[in-house]
N, C-alpha and C. Protein backbone atom coordinates (compact mmCIF):
# COMPACT_ATOMS: atom_id res chain seq x y z
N UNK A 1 6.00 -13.55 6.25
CA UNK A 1 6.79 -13.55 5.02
C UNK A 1 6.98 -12.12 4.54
N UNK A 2 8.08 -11.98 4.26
CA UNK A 2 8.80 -10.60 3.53
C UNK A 2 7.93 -10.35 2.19
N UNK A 3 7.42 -9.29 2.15
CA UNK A 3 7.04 -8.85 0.64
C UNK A 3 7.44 -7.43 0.64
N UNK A 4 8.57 -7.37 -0.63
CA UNK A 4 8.90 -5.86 -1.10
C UNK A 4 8.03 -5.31 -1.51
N UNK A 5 7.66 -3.50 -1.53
CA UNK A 5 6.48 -3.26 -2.62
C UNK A 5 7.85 -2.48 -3.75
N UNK A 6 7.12 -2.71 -5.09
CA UNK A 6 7.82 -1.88 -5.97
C UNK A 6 7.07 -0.59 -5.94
N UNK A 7 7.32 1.16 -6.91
CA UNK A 7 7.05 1.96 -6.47
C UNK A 7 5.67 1.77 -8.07
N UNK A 8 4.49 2.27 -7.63
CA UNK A 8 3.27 1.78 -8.36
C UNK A 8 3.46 2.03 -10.00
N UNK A 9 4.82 3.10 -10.17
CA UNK A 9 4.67 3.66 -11.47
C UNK A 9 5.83 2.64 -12.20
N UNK A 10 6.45 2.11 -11.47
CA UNK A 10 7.77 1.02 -11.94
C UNK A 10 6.81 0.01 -12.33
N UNK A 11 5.90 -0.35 -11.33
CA UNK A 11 5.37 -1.57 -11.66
C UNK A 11 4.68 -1.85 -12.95
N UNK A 12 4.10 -0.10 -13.03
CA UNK A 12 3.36 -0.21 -14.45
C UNK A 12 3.77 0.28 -15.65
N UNK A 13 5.08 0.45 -15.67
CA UNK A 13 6.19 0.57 -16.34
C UNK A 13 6.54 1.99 -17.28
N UNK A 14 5.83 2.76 -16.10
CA UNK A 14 6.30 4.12 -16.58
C UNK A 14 7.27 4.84 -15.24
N UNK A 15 8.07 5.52 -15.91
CA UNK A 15 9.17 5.89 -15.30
C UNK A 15 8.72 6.46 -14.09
N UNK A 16 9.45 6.41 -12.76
CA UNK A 16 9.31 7.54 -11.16
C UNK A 16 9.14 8.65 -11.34
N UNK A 17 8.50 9.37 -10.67
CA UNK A 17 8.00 10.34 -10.95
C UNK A 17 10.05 11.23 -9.70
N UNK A 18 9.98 12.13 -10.29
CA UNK A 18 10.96 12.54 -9.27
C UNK A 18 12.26 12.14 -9.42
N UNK A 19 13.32 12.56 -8.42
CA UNK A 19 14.72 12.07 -8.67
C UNK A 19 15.01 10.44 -8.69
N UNK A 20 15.63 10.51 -10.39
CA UNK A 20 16.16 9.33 -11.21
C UNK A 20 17.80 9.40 -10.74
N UNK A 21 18.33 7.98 -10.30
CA UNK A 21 19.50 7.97 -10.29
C UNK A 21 20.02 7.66 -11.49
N UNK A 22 21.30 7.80 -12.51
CA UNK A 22 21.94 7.68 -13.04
C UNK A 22 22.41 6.53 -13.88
N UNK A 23 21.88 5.35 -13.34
CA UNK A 23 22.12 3.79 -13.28
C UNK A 23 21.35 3.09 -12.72
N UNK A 24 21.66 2.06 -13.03
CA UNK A 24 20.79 1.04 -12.89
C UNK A 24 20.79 0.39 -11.63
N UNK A 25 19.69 0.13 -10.61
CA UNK A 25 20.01 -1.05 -9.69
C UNK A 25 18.53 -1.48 -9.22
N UNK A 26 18.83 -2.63 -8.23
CA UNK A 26 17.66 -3.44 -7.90
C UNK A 26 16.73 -2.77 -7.04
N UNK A 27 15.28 -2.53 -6.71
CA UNK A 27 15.06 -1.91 -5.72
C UNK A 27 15.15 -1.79 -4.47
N UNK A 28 15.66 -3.25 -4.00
CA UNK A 28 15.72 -3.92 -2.57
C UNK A 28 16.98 -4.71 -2.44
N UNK A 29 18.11 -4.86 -1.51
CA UNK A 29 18.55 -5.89 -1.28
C UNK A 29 18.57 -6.20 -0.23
N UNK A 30 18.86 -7.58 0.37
CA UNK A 30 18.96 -7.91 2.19
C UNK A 30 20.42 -8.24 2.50
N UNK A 31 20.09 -7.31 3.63
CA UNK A 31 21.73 -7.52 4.28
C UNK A 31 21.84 -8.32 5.27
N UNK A 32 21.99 -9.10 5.31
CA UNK A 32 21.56 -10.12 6.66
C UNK A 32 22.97 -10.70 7.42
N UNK A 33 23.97 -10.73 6.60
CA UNK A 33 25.47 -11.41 6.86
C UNK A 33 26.28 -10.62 7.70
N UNK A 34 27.23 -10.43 8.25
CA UNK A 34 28.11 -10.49 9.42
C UNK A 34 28.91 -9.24 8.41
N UNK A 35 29.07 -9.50 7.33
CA UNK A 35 30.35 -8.89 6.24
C UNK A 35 29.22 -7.85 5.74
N UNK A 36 28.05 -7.89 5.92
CA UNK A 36 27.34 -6.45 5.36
C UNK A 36 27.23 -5.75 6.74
N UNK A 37 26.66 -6.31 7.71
CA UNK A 37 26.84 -5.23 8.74
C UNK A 37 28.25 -4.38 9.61
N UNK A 38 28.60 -5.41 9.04
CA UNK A 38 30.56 -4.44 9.48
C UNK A 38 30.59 -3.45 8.16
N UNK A 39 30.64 -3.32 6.84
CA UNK A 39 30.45 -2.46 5.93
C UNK A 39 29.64 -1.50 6.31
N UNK A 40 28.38 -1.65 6.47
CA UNK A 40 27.47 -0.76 6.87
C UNK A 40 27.53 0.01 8.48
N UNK A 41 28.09 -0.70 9.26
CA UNK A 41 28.20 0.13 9.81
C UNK A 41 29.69 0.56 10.67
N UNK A 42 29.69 2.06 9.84
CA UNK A 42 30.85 3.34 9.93
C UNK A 42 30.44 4.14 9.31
N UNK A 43 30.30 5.49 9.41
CA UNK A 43 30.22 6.56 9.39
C UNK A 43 30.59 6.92 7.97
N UNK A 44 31.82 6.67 7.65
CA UNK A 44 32.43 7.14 6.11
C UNK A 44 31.41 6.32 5.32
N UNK A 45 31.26 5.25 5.43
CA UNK A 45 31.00 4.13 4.26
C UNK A 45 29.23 4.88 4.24
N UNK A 46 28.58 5.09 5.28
CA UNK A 46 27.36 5.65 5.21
C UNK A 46 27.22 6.72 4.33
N UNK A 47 28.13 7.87 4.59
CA UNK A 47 28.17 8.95 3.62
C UNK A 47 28.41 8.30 1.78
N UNK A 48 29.05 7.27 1.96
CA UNK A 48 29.62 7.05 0.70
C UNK A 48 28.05 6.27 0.05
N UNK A 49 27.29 5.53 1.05
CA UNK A 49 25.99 5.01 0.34
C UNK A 49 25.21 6.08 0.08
N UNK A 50 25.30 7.59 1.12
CA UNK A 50 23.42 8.45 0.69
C UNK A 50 24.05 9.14 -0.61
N UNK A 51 25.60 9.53 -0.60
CA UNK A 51 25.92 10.18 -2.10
C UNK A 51 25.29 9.53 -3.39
N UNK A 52 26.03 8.49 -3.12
CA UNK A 52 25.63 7.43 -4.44
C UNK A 52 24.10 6.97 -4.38
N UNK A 53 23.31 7.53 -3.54
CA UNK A 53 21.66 7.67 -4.26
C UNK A 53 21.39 8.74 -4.95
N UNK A 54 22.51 9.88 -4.96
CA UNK A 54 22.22 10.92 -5.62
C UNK A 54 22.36 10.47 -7.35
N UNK A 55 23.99 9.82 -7.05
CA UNK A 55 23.90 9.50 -8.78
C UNK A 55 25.43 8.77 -8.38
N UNK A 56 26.15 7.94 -9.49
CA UNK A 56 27.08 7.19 -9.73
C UNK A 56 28.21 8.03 -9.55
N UNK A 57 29.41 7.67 -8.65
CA UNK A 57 30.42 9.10 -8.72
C UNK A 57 31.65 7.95 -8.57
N UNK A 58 32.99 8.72 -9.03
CA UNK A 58 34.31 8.17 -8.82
C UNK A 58 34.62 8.36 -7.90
N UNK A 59 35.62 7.58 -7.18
CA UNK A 59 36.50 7.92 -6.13
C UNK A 59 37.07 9.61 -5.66
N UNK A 60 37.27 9.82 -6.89
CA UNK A 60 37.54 11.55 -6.81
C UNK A 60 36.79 12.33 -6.46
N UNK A 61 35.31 12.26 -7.12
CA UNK A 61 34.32 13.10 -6.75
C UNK A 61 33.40 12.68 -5.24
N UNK A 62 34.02 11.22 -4.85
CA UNK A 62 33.08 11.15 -3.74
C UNK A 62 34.15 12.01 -2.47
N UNK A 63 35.18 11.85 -2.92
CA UNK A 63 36.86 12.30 -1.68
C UNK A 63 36.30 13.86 -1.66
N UNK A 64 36.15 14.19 -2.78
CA UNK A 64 35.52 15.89 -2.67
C UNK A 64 34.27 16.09 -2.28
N UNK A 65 33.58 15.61 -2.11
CA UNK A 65 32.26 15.97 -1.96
C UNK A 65 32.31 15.77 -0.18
N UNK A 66 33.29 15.02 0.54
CA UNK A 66 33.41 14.21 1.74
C UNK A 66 34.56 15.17 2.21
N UNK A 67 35.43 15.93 1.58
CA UNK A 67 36.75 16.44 1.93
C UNK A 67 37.54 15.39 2.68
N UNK A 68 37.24 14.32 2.23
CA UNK A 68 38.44 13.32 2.37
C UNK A 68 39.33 12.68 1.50
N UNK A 69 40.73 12.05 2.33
CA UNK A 69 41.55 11.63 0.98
C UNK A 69 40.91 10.79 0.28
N UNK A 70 41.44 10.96 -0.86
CA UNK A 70 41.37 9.70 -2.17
C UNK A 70 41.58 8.31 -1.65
N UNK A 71 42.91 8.03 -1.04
CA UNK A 71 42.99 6.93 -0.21
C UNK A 71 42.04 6.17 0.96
N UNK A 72 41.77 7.30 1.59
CA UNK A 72 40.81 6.65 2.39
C UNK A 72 39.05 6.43 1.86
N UNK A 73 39.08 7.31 1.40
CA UNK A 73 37.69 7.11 0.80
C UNK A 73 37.40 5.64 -0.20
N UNK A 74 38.79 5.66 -1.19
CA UNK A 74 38.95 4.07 -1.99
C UNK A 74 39.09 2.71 -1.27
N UNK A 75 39.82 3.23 0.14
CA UNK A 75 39.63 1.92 0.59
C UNK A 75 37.85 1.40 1.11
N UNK A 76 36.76 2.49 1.58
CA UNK A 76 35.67 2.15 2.37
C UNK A 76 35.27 2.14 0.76
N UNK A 77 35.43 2.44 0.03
CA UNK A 77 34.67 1.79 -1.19
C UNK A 77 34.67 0.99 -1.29
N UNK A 78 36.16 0.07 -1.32
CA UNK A 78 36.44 -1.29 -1.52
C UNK A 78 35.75 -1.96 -0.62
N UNK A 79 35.49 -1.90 0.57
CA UNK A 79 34.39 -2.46 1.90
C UNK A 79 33.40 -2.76 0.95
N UNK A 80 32.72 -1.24 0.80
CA UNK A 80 31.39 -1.71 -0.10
C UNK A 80 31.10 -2.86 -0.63
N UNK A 81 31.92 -2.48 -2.12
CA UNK A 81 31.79 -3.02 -2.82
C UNK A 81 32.35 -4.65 -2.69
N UNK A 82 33.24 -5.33 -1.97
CA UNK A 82 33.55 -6.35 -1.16
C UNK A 82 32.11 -7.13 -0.92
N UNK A 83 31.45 -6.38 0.06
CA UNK A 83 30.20 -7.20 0.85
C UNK A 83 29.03 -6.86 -0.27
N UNK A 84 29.47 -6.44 -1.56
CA UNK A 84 28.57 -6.33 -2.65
C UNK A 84 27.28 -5.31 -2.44
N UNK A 85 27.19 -4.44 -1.57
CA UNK A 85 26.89 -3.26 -1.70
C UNK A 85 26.60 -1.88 -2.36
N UNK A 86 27.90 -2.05 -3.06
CA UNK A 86 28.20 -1.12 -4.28
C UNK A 86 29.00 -1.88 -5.61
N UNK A 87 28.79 -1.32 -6.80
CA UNK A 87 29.75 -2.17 -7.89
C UNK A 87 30.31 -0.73 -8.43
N UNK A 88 30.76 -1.03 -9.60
CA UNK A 88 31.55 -0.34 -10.86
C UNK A 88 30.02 -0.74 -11.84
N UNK A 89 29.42 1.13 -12.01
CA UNK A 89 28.46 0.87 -12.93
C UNK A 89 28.84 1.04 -14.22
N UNK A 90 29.49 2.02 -14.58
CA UNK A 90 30.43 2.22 -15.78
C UNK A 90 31.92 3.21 -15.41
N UNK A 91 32.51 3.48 -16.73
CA UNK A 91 33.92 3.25 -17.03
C UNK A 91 33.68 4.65 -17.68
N UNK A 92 34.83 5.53 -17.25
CA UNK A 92 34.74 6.65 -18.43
C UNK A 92 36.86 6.97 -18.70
N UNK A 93 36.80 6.67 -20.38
CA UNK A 93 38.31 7.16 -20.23
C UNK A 93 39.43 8.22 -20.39
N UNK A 94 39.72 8.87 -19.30
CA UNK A 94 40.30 10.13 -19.01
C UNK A 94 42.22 9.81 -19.58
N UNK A 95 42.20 10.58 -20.55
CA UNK A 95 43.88 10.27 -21.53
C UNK A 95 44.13 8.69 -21.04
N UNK A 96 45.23 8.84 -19.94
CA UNK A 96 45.66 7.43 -20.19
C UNK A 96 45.33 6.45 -19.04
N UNK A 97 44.15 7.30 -18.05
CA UNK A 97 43.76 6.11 -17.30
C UNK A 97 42.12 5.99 -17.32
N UNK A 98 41.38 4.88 -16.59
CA UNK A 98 39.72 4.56 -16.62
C UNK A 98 39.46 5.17 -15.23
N UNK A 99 38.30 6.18 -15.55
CA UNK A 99 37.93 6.22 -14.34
C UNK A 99 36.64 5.06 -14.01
N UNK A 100 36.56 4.72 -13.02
CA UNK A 100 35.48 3.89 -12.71
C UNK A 100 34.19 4.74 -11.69
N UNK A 101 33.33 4.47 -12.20
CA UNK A 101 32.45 4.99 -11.37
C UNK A 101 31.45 4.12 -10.59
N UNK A 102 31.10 4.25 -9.72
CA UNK A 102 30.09 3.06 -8.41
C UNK A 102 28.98 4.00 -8.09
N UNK A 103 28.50 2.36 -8.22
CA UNK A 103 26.63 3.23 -8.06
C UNK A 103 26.42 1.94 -6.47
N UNK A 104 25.21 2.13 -6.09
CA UNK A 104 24.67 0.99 -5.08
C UNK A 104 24.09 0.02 -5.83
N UNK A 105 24.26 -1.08 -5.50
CA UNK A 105 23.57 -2.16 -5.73
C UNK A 105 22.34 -2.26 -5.54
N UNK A 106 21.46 -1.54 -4.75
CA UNK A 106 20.26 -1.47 -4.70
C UNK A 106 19.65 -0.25 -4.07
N UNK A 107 18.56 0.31 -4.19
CA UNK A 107 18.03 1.15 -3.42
C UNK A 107 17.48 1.46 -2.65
N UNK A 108 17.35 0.17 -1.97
CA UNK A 108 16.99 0.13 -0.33
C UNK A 108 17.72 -1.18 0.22
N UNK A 109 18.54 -1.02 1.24
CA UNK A 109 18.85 -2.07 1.89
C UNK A 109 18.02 -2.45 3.07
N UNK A 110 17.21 -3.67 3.03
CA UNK A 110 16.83 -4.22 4.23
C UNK A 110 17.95 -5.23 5.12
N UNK A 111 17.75 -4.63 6.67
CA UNK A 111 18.68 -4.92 7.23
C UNK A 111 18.03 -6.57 7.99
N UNK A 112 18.39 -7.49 7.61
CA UNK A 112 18.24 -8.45 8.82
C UNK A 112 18.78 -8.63 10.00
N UNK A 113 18.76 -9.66 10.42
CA UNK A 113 19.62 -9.72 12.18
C UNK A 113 20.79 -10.72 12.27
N UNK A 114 21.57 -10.02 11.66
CA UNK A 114 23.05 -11.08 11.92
C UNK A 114 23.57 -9.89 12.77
N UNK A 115 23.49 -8.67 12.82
CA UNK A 115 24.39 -7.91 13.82
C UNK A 115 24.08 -8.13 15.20
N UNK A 116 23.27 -9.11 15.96
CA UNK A 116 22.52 -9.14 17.00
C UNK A 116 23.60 -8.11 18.62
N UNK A 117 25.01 -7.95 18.26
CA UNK A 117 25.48 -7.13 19.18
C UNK A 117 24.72 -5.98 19.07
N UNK A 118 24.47 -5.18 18.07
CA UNK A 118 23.60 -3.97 17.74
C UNK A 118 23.01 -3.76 16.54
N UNK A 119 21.73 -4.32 16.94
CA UNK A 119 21.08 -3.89 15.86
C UNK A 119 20.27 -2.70 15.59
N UNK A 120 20.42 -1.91 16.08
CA UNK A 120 19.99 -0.26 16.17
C UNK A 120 21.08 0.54 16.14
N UNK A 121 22.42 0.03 15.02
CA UNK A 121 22.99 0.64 14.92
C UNK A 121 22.87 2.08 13.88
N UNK A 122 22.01 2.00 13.42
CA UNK A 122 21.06 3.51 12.58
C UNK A 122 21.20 4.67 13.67
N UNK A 123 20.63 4.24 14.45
CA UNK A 123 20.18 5.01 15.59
C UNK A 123 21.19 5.88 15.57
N UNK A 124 22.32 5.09 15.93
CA UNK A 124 23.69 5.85 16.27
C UNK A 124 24.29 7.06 15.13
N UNK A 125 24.08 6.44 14.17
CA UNK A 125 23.76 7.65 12.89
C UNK A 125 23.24 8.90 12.69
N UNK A 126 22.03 8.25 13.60
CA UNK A 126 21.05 9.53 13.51
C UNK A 126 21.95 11.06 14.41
N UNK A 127 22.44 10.15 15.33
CA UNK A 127 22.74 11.26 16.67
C UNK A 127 24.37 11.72 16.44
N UNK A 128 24.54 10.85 15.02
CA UNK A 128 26.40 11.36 14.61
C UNK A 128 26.06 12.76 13.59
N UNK A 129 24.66 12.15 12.65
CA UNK A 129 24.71 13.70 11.40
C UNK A 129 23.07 14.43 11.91
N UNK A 130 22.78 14.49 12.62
CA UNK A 130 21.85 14.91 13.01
C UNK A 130 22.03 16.44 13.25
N UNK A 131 21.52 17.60 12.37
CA UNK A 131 21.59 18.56 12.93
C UNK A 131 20.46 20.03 13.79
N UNK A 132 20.58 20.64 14.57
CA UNK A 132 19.57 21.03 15.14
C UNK A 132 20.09 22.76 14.94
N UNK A 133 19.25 23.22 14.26
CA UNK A 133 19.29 24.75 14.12
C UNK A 133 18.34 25.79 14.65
N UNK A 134 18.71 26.58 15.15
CA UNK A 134 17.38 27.42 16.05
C UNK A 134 16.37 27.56 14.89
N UNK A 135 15.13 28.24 15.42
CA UNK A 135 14.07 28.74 14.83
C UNK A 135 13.77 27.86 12.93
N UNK A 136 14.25 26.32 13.38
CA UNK A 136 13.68 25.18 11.99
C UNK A 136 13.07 24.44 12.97
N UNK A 137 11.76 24.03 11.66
CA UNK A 137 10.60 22.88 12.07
C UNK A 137 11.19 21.71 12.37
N UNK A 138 12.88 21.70 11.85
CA UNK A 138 13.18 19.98 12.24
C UNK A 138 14.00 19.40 12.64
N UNK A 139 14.11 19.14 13.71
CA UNK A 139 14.00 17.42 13.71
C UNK A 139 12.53 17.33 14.02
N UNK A 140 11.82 16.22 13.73
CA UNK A 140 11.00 15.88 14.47
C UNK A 140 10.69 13.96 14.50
N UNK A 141 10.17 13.80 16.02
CA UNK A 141 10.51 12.26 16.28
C UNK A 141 9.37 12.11 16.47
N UNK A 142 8.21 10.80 16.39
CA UNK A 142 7.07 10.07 17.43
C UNK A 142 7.15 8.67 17.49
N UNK A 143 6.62 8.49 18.87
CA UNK A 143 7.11 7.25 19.16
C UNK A 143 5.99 6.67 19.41
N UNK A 144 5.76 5.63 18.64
CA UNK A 144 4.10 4.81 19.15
C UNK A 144 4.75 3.42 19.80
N UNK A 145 3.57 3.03 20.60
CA UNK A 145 3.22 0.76 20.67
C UNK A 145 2.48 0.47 20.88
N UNK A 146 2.00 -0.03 20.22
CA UNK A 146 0.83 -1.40 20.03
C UNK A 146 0.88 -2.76 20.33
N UNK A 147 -0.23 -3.08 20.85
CA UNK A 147 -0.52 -4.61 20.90
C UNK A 147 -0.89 -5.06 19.39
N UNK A 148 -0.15 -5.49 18.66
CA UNK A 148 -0.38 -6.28 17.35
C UNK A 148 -0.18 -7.45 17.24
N UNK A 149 -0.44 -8.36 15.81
CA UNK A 149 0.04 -9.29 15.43
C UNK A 149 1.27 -9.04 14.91
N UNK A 150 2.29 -10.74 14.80
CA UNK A 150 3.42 -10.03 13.74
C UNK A 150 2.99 -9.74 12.36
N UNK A 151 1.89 -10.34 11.70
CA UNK A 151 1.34 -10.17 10.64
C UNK A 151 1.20 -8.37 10.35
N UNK A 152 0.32 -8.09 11.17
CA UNK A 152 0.22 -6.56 11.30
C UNK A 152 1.82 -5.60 11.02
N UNK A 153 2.50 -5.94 12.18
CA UNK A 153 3.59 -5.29 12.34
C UNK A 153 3.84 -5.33 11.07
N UNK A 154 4.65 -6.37 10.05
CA UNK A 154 4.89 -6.51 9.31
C UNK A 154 4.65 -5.95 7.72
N UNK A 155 3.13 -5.66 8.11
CA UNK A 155 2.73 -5.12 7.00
C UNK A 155 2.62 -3.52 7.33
N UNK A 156 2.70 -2.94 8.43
CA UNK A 156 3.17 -1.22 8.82
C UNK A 156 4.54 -1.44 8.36
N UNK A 157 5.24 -2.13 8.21
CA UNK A 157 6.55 -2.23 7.59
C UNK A 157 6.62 -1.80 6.46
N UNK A 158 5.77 -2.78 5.70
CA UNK A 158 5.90 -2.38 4.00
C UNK A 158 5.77 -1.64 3.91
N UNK A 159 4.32 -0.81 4.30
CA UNK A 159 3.98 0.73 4.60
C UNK A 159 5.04 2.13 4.82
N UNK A 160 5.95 1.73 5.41
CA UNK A 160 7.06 2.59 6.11
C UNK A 160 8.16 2.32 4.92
N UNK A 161 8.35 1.17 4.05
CA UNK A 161 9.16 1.09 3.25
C UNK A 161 8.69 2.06 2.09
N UNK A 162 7.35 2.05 1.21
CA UNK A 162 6.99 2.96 0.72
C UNK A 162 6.81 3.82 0.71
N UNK A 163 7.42 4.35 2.35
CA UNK A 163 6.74 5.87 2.53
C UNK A 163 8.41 6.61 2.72
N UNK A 164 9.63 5.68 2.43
CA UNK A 164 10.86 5.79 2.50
C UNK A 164 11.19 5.92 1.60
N UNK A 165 10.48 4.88 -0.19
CA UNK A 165 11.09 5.28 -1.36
C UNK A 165 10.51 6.69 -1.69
N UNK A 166 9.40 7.11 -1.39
CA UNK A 166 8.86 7.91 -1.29
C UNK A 166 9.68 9.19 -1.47
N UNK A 167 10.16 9.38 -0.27
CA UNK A 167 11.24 10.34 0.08
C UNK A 167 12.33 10.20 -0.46
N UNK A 168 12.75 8.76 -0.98
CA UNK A 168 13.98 8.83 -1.89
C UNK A 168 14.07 9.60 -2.95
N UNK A 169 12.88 9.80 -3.64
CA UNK A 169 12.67 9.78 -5.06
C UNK A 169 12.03 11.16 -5.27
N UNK A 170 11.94 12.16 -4.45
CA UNK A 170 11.64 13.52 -4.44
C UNK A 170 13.17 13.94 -5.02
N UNK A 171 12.36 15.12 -5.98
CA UNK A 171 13.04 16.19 -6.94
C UNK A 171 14.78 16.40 -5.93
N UNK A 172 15.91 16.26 -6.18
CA UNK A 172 16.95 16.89 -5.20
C UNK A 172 16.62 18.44 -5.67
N UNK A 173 16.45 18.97 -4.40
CA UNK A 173 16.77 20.51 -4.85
C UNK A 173 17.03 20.85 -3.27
N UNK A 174 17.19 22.27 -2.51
CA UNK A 174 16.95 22.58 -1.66
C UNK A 174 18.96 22.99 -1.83
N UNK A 175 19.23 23.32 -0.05
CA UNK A 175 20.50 23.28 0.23
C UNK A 175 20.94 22.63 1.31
N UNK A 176 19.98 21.55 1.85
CA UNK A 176 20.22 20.73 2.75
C UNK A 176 19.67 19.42 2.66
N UNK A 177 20.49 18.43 3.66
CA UNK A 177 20.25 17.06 3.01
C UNK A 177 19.76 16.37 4.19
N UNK A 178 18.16 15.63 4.24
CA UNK A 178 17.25 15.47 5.39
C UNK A 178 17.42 14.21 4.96
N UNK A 179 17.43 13.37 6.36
CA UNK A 179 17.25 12.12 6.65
C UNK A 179 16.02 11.65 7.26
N UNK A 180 15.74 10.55 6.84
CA UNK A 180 14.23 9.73 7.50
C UNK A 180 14.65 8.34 8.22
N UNK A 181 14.80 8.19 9.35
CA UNK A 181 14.50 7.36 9.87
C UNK A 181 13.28 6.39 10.45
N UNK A 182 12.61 5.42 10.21
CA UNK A 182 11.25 4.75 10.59
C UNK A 182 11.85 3.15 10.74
N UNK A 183 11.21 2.28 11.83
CA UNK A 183 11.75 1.21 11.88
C UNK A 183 10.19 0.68 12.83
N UNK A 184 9.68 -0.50 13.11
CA UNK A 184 8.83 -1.31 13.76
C UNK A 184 9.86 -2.49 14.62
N UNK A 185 9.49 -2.62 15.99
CA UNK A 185 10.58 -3.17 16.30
C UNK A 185 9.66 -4.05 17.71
N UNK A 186 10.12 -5.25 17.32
CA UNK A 186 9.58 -5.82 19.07
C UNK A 186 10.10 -5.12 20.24
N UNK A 187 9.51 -5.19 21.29
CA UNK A 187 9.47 -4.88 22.50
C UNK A 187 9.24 -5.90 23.41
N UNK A 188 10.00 -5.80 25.11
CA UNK A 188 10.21 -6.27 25.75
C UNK A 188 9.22 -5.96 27.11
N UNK A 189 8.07 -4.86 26.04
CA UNK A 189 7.10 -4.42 27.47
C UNK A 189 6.20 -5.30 27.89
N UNK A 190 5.44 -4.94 29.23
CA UNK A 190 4.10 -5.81 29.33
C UNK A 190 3.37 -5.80 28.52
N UNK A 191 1.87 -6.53 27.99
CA UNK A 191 0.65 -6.17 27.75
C UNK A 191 -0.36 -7.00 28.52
N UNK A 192 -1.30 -5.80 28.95
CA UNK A 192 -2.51 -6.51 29.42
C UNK A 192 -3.33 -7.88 28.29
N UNK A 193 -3.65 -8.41 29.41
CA UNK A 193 -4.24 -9.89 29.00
C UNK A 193 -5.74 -9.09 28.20
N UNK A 194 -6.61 -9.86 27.57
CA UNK A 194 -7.58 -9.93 27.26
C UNK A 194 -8.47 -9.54 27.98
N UNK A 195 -9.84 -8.70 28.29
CA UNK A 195 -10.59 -8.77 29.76
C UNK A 195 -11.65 -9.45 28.94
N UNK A 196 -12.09 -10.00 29.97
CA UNK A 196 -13.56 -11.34 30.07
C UNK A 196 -14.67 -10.03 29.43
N UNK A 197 -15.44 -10.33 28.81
CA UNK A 197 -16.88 -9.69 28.41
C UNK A 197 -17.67 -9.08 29.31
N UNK A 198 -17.23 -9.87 30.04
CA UNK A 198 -18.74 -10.19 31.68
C UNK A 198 -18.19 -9.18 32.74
N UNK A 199 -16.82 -9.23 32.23
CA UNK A 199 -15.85 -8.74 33.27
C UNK A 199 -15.88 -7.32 33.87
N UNK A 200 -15.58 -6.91 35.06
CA UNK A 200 -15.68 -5.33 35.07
C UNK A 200 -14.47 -4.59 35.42
């Protein structure tokens, strides 16, 4: 069974320590449907979700921040916000028109398995904005496996989820924008059987 953790200082109802988004949203949602994983996965619409953890932005300011048109950027909004992803958090009114501004619907999406053509479509992410600069500490990858329970697995999960808001919620400062990838995933390898006690 799925258990979200909330972050320990929400729970006890003093504010995150670190970067506050702008608006309001849930901490978790599940994407499990056919119509969230076609949203989620493209490239534009991705950029348009890590902005909007920064803070709530219009169509205008996300087209600039992306150097893309207005047009195209409004339509992968509309995706979003379609498969309920993103909404209209508030309204601000500029002379004679509203601007609308969109925040995410939540701040972590857990992905279920309706994409079963690819479900490591992250991956592919990683290796689209991934950048590698001489003489920096980073990228850096490790790859473990274990013989576990799913119980176990499951709960290195939660673990990896907290250690994701974690990183959400650090101060923005710097002049570059680092991604974390972590995922627990079955495997299709062998494992040795049990050996007998007696056994040699």
């Amino acid at each position: 069974m799925w258990r979200f953790p909330r972050r320990s200082s929400e729970a006890e109802g003093r504010p995150a320590a670190g970067h506050i988004v702008d608006y309001e949203m849930e901490d978790f949602m599940r994407a499990d449907s056919t119509e969230h994983y076609k949203a989620l996965g493209n490239p534009t619409r991705e950029q348009v979700m890590a902005l909007l953890s920064e803070r709530a932005a219009t169509i205008t300011q996300l087209a600039a921040a992306m150097g893309k048109p207005k047009g195209s950027v409004g339509y992968h909004v509309k995706v979003l916000e379609q498969a309920g992803l993103v909404r209209v958090v508030r309204t601000n009114k500029v002379r004679a028109m509203t601007e609308k501004y969109y925040g995410r619907t939540a701040r972590t999406v857990i992905l279920g398995k309706a994409n079963e053509d690819d479900p490591f479509f992250m991956l592919d992410a990683v290796r689209r904005e991934a950048a590698v600069v001489d003489d920096e500490a980073l990228p850096m990858f490790t790859m473990r496996r274990a013989r576990i329970t799913e119980e176990q697995a499951v709960a290195f999960t939660e673990r990896l989820l907290e250690l994701s808001e974690e990183f959400l919620a650090q101060p923005r400062e710097g002049d570059r924008v680092y991604g974390l990838i972590a995922g627990v995933y079955p495997t299709s390898l062998a494992a040795l059987e049990e050996e007998d006690s007696g056994g040699r």
